[in-house]
N, C-alpha and C. Protein backbone atom coordinates (compact mmCIF):
# COMPACT_ATOMS: atom_id res chain seq x y z
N UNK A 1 0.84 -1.17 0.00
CA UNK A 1 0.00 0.00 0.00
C UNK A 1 0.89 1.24 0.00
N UNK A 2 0.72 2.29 -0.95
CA UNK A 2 1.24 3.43 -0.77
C UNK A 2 0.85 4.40 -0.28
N UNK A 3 1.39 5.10 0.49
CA UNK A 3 1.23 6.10 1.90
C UNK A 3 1.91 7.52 0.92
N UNK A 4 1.24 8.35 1.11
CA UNK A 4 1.83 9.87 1.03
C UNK A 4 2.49 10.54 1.92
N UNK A 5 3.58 10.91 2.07
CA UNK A 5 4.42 11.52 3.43
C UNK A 5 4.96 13.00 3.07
N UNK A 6 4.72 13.21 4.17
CA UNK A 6 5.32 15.03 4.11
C UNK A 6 6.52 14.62 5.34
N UNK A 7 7.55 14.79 4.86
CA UNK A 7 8.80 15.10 5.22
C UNK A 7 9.60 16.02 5.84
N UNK A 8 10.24 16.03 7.01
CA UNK A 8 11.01 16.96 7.29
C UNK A 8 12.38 16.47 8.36
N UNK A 9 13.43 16.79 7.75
CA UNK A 9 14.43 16.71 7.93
C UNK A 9 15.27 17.56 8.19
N UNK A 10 16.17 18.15 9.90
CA UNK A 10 17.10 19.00 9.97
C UNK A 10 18.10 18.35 10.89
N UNK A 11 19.62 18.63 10.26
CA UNK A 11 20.65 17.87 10.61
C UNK A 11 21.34 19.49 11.38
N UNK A 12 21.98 19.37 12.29
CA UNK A 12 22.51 20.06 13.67
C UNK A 12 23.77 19.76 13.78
N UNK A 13 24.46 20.40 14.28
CA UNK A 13 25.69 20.51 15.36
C UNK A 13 27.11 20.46 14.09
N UNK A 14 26.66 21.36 13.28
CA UNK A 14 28.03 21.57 12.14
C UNK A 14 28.63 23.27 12.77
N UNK A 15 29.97 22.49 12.40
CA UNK A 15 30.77 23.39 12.66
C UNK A 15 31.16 24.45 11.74
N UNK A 16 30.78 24.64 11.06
CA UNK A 16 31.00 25.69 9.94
C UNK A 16 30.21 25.85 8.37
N UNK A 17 30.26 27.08 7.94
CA UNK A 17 29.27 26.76 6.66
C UNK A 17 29.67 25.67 5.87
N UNK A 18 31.21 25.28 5.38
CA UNK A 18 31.82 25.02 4.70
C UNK A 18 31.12 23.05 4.77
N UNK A 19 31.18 23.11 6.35
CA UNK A 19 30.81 21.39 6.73
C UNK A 19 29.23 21.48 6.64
N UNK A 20 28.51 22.80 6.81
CA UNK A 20 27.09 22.29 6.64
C UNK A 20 26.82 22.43 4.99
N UNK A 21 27.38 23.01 3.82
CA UNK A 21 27.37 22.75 2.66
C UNK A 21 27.87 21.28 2.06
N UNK A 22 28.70 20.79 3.05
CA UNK A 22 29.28 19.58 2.64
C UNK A 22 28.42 18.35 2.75
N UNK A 23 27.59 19.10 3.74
CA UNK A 23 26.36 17.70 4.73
C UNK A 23 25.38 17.63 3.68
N UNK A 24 24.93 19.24 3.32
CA UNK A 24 23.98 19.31 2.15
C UNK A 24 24.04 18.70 1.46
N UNK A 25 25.05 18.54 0.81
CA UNK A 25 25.61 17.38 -0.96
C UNK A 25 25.21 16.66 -0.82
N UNK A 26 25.41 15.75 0.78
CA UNK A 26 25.52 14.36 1.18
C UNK A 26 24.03 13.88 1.38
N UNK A 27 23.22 14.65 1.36
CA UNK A 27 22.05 14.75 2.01
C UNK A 27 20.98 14.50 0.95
N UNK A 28 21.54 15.52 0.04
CA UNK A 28 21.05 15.80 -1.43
C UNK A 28 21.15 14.34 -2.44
N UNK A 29 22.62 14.09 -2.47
CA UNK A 29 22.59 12.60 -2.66
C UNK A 29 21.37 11.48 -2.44
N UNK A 30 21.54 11.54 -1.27
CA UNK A 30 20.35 10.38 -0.83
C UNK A 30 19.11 10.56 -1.52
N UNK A 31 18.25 11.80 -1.12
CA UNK A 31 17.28 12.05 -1.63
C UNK A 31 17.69 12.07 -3.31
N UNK A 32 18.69 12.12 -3.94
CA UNK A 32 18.69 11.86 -5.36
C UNK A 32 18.68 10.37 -5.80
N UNK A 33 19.17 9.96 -5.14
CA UNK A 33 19.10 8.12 -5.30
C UNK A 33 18.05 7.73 -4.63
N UNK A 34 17.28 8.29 -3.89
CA UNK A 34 15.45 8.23 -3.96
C UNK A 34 14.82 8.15 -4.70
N UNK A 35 15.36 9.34 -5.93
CA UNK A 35 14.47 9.75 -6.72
C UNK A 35 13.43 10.79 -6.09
N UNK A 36 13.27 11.44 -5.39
CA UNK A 36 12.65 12.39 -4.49
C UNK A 36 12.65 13.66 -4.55
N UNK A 37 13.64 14.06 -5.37
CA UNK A 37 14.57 15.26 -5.59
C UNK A 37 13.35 16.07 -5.88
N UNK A 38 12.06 15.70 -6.43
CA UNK A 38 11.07 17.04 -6.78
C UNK A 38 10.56 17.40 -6.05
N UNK A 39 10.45 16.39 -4.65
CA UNK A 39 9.23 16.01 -3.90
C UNK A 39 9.80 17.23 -2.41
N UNK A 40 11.61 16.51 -2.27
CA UNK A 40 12.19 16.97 -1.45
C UNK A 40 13.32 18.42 -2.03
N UNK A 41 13.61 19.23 -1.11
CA UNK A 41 13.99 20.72 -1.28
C UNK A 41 15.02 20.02 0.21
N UNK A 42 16.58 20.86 -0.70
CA UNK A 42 17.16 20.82 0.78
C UNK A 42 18.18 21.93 0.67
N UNK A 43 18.49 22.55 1.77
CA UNK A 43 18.74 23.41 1.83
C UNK A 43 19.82 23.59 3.00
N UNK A 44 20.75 25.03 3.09
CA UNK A 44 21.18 25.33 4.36
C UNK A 44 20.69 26.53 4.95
N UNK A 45 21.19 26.83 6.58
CA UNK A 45 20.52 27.91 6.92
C UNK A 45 21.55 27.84 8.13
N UNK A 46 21.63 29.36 8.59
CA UNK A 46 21.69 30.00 9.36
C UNK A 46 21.62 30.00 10.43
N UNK A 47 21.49 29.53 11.86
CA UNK A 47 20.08 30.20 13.18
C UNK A 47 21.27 30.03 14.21
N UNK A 48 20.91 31.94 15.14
CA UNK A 48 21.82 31.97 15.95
C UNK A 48 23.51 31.77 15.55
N UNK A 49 23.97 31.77 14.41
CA UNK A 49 25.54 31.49 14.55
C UNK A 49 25.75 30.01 14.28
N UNK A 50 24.75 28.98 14.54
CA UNK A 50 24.51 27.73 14.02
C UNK A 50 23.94 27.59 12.64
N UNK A 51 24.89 26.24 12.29
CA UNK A 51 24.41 25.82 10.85
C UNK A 51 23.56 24.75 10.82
N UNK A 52 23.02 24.62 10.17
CA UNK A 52 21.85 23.69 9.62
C UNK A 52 21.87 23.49 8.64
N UNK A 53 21.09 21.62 8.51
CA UNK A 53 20.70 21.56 6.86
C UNK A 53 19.68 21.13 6.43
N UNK A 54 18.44 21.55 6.11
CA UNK A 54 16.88 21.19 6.03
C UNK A 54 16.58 20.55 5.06
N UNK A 55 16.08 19.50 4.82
CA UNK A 55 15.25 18.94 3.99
C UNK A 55 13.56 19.31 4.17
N UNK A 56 12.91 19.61 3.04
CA UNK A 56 11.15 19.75 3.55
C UNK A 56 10.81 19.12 1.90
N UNK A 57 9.48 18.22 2.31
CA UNK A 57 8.87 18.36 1.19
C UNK A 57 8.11 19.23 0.70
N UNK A 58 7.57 19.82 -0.08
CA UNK A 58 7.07 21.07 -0.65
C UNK A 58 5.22 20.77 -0.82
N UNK A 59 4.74 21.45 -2.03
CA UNK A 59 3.47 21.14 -2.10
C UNK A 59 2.86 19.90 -2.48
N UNK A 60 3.68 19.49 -2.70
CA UNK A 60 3.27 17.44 -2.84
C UNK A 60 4.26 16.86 -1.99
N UNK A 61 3.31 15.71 -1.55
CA UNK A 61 4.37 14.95 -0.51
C UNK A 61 4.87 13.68 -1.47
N UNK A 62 5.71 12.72 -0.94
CA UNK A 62 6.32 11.34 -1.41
C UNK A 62 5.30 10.18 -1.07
N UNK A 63 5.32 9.71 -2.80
CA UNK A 63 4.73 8.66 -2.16
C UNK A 63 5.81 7.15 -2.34
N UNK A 64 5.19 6.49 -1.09
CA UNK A 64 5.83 5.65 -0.43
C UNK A 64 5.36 4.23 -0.27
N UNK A 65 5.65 3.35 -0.96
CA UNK A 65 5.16 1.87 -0.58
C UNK A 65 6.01 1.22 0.37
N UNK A 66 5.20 0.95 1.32
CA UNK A 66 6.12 -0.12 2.02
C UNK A 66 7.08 1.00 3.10
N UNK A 67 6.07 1.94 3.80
CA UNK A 67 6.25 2.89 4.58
C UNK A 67 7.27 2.39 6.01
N UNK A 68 6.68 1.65 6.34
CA UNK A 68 7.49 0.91 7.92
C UNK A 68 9.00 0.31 7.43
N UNK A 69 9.15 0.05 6.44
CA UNK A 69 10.20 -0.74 5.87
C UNK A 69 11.25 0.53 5.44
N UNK A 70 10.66 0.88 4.35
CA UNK A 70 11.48 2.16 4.00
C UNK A 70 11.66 3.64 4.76
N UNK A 71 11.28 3.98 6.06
CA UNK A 71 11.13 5.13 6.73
C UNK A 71 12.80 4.87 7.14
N UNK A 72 13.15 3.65 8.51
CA UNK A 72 13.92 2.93 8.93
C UNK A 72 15.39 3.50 7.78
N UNK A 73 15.20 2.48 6.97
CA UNK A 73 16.68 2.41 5.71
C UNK A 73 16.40 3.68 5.68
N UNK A 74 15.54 4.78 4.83
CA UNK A 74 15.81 6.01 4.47
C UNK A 74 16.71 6.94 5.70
N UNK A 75 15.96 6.47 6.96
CA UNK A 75 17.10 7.00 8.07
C UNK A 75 18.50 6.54 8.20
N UNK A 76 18.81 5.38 8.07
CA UNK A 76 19.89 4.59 8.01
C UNK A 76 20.83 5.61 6.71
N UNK A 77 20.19 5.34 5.80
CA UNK A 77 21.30 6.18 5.00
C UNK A 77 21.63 7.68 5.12
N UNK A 78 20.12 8.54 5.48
CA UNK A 78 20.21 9.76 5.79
C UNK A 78 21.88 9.83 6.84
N UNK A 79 21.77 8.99 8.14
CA UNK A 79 22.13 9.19 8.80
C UNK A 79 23.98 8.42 8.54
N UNK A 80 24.17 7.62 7.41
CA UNK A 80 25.19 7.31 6.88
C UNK A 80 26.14 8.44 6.24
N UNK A 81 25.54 9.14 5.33
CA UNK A 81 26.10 10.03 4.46
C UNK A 81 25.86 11.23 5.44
N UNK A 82 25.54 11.55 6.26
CA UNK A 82 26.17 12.86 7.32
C UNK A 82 27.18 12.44 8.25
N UNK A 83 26.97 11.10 8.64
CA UNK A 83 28.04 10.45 9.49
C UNK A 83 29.39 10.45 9.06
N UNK A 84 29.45 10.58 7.15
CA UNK A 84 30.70 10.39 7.16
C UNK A 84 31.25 12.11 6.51
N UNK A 85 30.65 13.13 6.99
CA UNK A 85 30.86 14.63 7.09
C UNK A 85 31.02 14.84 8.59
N UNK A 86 30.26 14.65 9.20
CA UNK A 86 30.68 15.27 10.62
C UNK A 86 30.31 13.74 11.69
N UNK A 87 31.01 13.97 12.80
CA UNK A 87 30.50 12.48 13.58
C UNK A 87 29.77 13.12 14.90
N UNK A 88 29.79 14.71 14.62
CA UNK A 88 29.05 15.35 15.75
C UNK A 88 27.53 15.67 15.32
N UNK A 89 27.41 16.25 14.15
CA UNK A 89 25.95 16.47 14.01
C UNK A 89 25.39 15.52 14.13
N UNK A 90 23.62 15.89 14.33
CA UNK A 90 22.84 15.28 14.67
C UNK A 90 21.19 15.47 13.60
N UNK A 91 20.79 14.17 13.30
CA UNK A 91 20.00 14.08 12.35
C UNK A 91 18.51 13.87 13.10
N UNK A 92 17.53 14.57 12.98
CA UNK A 92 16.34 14.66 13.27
C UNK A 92 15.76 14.39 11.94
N UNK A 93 14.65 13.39 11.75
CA UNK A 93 13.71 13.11 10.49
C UNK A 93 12.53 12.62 11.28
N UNK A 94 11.57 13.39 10.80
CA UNK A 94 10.05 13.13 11.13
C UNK A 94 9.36 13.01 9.63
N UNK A 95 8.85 12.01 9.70
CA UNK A 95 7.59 11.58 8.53
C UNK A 95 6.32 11.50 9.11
N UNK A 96 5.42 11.89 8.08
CA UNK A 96 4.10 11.91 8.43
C UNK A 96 3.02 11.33 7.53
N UNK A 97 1.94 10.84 8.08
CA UNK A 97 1.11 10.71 6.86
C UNK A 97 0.45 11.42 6.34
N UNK A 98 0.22 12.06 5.21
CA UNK A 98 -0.68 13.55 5.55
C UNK A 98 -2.11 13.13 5.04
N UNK A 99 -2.15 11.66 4.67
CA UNK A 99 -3.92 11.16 4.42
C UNK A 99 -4.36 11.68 5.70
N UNK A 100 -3.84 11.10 6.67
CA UNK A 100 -4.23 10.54 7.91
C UNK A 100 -4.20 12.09 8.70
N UNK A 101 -3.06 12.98 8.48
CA UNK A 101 -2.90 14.32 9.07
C UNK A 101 -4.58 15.08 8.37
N UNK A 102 -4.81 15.32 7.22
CA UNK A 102 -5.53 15.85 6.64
C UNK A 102 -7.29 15.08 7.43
N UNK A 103 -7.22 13.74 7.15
CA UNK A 103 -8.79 13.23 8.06
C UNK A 103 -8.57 14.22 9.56
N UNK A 104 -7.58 13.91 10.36
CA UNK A 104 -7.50 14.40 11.67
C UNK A 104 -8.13 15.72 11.51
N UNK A 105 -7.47 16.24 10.60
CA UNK A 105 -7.94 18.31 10.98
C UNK A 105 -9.09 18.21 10.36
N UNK A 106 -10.01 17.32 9.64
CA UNK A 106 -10.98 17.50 9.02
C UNK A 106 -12.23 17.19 10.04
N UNK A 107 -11.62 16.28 11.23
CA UNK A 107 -12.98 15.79 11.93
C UNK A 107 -12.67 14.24 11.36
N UNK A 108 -12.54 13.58 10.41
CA UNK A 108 -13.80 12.22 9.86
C UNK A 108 -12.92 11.58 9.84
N UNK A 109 -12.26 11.20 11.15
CA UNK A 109 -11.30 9.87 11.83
C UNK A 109 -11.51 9.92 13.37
């Protein structure tokens, strides 16, 4: 069964623009060997003197077969290809369903 997911992804604790542009590539990668690349936007940023590197999905989410299976590996690698940029940052990924988000705010679940 395929699930629609809205995505969001921000990786933490880089030490410089230079390493959070580097994380980006790495990041970017993955989601390119997804195939996701339309779905997902990634980016760097700024906050407080800290760097960051965001992944969001945009106005369409990913769709996803085999959601429980592939959430897992997609973290596994997310968290491979930053591992081998920094061994300090830290990878936060939340997926969602947004069928299931969208019934919720509607009432009819």
């Amino acid at each position: 069964m395929s699930v629609n997911i809205r995505i969001e992804l921000d990786v933490s604790g880089l030490s410089s623009r230079e390493q959070a542009e580097e994380t980006r590539r790495a990041v970017q990668q993955v989601i390119n060997d997804e195939g996701i690349q339309h779905e997902v936007a990634v980016s760097t940023r700024e906050r407080d003197e800290k760097f960051v590197v965001l992944g969001r999905t945009g106005a369409f989410p990913v769709v996803v077969s085999g959601v429980s299976r592939w959430q897992p590996e997609f973290r596994a690698r997310v968290e491979a290809a930053v591992g081998r940029v920094s061994s300090t940052a830290k990878v936060w990924l939340f997926c969602a369903d947004v069928d299931l988000e969208r019934a919720l705010e509607a009432g009819t679940l």
